[in-house]
PDB file of N, CA and C in Angstrom:
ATOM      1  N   UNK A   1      18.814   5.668   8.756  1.00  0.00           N
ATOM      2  CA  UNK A   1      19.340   6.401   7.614  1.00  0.00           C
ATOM      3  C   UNK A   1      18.187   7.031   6.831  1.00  0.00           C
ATOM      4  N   UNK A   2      18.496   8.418   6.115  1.00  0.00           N
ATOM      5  CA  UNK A   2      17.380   8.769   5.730  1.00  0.00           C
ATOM      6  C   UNK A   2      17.614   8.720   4.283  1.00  0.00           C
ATOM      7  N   UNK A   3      16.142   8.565   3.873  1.00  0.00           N
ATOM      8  CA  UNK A   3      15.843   8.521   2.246  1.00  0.00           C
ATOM      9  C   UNK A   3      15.603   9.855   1.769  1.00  0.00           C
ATOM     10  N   UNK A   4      17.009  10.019   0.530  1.00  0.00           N
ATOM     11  CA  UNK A   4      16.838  11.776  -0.002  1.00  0.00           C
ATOM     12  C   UNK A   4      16.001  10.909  -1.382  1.00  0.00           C
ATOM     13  N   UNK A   5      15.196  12.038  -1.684  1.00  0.00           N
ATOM     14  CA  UNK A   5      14.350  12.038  -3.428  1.00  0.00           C
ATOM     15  C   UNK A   5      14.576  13.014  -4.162  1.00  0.00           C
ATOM     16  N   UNK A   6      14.217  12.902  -5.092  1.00  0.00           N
ATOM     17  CA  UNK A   6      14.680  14.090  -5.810  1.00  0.00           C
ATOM     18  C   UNK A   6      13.276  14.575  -5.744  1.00  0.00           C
ATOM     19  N   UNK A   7      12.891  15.644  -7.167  1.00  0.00           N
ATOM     20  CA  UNK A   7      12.253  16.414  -7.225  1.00  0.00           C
ATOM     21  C   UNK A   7      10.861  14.949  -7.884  1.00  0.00           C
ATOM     22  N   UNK A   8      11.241  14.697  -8.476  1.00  0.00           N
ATOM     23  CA  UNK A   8       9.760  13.657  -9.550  1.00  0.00           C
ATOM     24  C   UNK A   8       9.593  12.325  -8.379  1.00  0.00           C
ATOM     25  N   UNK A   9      10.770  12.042  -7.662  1.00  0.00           N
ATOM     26  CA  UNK A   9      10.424  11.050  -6.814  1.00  0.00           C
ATOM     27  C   UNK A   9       9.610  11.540  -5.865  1.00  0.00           C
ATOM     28  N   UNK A  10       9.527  12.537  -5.023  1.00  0.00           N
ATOM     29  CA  UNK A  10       8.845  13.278  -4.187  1.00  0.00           C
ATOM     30  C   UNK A  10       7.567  13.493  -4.743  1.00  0.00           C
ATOM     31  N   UNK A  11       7.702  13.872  -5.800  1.00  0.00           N
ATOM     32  CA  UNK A  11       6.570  14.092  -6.159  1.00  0.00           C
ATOM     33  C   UNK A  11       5.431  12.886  -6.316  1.00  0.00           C
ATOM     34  N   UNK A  12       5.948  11.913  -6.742  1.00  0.00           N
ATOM     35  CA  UNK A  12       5.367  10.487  -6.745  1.00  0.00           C
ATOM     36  C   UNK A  12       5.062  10.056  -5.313  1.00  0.00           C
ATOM     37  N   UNK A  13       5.881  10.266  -4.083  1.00  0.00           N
ATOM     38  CA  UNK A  13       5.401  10.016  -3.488  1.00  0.00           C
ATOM     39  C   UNK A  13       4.258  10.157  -2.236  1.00  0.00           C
ATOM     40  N   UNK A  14       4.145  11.759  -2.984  1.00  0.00           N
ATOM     41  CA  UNK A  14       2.561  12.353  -2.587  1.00  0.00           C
ATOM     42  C   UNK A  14       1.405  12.461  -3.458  1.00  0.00           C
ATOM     43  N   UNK A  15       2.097  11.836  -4.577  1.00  0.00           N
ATOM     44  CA  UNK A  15       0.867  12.394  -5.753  1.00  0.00           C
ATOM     45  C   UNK A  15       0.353  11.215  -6.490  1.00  0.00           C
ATOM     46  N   UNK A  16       1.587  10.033  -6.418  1.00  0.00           N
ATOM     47  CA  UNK A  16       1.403   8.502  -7.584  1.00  0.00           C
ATOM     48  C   UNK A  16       1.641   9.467  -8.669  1.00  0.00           C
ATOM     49  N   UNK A  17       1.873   8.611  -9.767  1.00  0.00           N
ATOM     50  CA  UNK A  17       1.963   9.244 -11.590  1.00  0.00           C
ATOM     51  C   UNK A  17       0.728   9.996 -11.750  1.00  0.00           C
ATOM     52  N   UNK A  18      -0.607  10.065 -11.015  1.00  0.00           N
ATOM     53  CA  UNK A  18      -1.358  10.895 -11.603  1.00  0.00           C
ATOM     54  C   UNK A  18      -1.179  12.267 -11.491  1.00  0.00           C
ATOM     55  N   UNK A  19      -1.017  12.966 -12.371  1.00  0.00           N
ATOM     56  CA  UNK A  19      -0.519  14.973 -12.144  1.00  0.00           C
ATOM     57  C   UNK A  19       0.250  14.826 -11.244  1.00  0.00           C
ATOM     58  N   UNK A  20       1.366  14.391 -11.927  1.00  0.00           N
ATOM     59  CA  UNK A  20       2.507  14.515 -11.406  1.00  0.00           C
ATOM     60  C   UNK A  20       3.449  16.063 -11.598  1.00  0.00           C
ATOM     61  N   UNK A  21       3.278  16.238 -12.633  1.00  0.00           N
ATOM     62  CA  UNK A  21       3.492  17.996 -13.077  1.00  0.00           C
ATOM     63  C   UNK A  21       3.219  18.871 -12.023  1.00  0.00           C
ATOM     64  N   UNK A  22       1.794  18.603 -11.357  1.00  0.00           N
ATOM     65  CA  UNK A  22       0.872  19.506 -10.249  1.00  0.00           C
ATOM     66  C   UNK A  22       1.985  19.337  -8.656  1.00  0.00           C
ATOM     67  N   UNK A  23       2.076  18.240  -8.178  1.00  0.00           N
ATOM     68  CA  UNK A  23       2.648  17.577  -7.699  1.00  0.00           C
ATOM     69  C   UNK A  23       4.131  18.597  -7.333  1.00  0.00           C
ATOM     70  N   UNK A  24       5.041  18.499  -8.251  1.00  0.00           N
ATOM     71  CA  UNK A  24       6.377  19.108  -8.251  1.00  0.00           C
ATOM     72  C   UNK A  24       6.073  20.393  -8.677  1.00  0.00           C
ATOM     73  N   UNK A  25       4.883  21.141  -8.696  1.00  0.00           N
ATOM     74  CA  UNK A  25       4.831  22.632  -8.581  1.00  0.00           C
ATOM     75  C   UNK A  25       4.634  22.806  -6.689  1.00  0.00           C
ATOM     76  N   UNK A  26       3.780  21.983  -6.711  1.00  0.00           N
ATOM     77  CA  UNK A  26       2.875  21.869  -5.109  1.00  0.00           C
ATOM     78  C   UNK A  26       4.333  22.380  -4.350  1.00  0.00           C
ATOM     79  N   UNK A  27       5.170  20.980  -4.655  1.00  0.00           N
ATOM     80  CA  UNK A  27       6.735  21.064  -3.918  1.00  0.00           C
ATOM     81  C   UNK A  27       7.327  22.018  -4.218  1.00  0.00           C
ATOM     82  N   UNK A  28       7.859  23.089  -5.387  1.00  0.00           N
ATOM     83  CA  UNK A  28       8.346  24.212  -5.453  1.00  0.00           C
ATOM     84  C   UNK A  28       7.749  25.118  -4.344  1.00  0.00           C
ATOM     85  N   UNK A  29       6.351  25.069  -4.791  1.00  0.00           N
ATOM     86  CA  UNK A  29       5.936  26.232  -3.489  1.00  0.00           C
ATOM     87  C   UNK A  29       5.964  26.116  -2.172  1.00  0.00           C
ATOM     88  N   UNK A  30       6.421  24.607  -1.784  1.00  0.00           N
ATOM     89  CA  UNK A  30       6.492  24.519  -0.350  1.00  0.00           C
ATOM     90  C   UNK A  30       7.824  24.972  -0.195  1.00  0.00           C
ATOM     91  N   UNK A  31       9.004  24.633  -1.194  1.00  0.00           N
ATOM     92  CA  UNK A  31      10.227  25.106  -0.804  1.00  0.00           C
ATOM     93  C   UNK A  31      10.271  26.741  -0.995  1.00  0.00           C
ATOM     94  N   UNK A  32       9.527  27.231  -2.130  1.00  0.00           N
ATOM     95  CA  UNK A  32       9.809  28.940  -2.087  1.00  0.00           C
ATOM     96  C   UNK A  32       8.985  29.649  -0.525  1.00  0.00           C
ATOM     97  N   UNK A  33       7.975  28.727   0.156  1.00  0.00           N
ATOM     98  CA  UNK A  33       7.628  29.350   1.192  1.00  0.00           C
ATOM     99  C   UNK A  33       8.569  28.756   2.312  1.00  0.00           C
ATOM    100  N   UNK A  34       9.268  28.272   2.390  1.00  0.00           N
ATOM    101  CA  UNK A  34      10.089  27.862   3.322  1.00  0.00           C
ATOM    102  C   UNK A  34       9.239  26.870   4.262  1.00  0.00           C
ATOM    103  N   UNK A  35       8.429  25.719   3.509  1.00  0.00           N
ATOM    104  CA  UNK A  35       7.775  25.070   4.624  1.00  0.00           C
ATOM    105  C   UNK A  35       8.597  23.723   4.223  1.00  0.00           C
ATOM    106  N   UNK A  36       9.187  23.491   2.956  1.00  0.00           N
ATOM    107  CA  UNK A  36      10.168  22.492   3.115  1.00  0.00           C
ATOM    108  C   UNK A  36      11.384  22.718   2.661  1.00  0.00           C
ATOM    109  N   UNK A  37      12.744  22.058   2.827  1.00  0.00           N
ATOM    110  CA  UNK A  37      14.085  22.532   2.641  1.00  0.00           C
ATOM    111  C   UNK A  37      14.673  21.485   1.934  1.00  0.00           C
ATOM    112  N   UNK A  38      15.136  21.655   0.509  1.00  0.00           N
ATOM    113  CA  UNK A  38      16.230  20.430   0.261  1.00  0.00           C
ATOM    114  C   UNK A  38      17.258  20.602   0.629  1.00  0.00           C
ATOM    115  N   UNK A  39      18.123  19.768  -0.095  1.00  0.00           N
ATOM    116  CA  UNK A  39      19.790  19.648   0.259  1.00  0.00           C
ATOM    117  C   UNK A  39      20.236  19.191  -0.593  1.00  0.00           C
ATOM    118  N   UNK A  40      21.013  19.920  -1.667  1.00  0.00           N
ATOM    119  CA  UNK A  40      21.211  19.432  -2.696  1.00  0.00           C
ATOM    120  C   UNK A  40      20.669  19.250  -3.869  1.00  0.00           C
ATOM    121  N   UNK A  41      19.225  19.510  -3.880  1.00  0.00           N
ATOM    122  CA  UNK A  41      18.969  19.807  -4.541  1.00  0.00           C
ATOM    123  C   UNK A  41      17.823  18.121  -4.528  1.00  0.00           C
ATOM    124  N   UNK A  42      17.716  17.696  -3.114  1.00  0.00           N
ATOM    125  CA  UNK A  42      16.991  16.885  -2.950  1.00  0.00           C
ATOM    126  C   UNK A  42      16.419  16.913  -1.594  1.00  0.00           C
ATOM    127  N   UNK A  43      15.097  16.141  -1.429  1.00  0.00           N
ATOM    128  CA  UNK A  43      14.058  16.173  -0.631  1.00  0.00           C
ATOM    129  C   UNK A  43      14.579  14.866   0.596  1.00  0.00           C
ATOM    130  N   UNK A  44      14.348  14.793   2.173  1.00  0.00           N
ATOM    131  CA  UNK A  44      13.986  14.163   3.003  1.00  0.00           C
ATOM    132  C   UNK A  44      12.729  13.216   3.012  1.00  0.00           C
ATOM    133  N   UNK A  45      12.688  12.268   2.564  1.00  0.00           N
ATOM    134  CA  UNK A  45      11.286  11.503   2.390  1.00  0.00           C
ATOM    135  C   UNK A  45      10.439  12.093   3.615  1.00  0.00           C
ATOM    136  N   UNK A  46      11.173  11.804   5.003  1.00  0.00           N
ATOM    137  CA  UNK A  46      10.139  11.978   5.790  1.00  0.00           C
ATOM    138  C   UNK A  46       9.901  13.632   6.239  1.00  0.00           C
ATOM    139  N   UNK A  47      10.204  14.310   5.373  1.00  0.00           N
ATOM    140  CA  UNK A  47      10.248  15.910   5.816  1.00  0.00           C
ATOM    141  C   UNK A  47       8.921  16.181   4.195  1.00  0.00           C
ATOM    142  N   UNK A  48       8.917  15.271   3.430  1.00  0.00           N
ATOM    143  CA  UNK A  48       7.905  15.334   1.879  1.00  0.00           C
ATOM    144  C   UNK A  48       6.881  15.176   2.880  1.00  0.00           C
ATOM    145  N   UNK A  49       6.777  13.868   3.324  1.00  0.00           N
ATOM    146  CA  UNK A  49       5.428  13.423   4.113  1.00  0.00           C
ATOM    147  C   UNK A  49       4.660  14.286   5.055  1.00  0.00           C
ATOM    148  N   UNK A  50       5.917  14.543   5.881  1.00  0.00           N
ATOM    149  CA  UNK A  50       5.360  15.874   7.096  1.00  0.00           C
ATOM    150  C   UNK A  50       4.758  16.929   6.671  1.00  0.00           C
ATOM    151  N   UNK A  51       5.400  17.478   5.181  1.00  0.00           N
ATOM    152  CA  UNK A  51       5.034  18.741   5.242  1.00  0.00           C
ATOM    153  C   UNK A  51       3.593  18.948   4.621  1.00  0.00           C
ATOM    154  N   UNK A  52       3.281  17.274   3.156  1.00  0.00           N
ATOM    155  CA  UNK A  52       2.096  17.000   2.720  1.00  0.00           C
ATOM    156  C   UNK A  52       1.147  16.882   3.633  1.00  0.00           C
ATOM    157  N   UNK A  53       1.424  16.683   4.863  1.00  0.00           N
ATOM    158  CA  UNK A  53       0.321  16.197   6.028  1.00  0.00           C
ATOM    159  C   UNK A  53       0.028  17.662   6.548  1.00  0.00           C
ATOM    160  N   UNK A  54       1.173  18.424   6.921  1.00  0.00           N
ATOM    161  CA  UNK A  54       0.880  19.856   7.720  1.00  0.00           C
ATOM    162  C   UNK A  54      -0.090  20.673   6.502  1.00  0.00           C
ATOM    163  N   UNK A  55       0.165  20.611   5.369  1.00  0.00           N
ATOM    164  CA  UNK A  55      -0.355  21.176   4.346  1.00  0.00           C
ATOM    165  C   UNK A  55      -2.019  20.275   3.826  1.00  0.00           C
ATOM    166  N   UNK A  56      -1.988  19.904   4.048  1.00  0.00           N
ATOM    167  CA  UNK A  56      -3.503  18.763   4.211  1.00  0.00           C
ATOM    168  C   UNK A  56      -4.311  19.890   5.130  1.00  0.00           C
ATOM    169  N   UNK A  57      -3.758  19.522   6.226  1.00  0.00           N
ATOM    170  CA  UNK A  57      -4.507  19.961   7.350  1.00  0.00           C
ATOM    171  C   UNK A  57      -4.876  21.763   7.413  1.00  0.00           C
ATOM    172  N   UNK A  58      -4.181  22.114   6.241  1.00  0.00           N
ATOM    173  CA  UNK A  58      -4.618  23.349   6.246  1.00  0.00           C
ATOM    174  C   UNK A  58      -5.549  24.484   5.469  1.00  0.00           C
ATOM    175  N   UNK A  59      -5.959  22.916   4.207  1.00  0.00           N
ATOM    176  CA  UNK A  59      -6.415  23.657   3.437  1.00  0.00           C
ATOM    177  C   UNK A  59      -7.867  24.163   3.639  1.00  0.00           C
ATOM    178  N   UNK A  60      -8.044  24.815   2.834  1.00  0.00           N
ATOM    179  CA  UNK A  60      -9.503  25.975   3.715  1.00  0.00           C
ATOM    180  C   UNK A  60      -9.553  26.840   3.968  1.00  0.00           C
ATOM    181  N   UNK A  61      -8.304  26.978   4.273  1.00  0.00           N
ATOM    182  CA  UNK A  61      -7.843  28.190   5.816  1.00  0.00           C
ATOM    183  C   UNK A  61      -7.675  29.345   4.803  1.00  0.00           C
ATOM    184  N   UNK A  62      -7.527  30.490   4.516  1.00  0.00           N
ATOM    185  CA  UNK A  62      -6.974  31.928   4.036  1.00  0.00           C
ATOM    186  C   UNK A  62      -5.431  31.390   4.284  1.00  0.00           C
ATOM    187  N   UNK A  63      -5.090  32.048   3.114  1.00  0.00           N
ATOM    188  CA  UNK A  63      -3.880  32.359   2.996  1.00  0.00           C
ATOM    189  C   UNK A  63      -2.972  33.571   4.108  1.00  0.00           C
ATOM    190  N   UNK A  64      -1.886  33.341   4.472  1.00  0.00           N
ATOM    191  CA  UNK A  64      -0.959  34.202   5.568  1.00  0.00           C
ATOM    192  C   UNK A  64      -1.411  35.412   4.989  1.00  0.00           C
ATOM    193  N   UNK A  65      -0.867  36.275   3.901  1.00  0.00           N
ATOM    194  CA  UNK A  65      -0.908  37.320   3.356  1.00  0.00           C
ATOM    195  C   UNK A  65      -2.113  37.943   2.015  1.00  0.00           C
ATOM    196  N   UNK A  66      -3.994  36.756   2.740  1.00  0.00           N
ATOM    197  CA  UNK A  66      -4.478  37.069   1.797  1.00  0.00           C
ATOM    198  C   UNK A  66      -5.450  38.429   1.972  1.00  0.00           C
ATOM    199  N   UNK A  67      -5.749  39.409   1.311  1.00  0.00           N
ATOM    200  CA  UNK A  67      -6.799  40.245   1.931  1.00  0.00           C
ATOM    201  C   UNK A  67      -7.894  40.096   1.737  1.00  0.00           C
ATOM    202  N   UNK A  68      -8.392  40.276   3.158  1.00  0.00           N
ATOM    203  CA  UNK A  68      -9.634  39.795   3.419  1.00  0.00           C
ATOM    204  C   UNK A  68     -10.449  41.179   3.663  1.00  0.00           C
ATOM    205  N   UNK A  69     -12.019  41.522   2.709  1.00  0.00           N
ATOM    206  CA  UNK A  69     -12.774  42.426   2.460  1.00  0.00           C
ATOM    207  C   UNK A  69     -12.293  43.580   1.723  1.00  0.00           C
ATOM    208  N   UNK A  70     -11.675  43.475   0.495  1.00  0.00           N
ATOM    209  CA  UNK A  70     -10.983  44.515   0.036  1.00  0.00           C
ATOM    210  C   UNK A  70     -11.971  44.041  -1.512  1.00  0.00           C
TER     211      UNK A  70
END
């Protein structure tokens, strides 16, 4: 069975109480880029985790749509 969170629980559980604010922006922008999906208006624990991990692994990188030498 899966564990839904809401928006501050999710957020806690990538962030702990510290900047937690930062946290549930982080998660807005994963849902406005379509890298995570609620339901209801709530999160998949293990779809929070996946996507904090895919997003780990990427930072560094340029952005999809950033310009580069302009």
């Amino acid at each position: 069975m899966s564990t839904w969170l809401t928006l501050t629980e999710a957020a806690k559980r990538i962030q702990g109480d510290a900047a937690l604010a930062s946290a549930e922006r982080r998660i807005r922008r994963w849902v406005e880029s379509g890298d995570l999906k609620p339901l209801a208006g709530r999160f998949r624990a293990a779809d929070v985790l996946a996507t904090e991990k895919k997003m780990r692994s990427r930072r560094g990188r340029p952005r999809k749509h950033a310009q580069i030498g302009n």
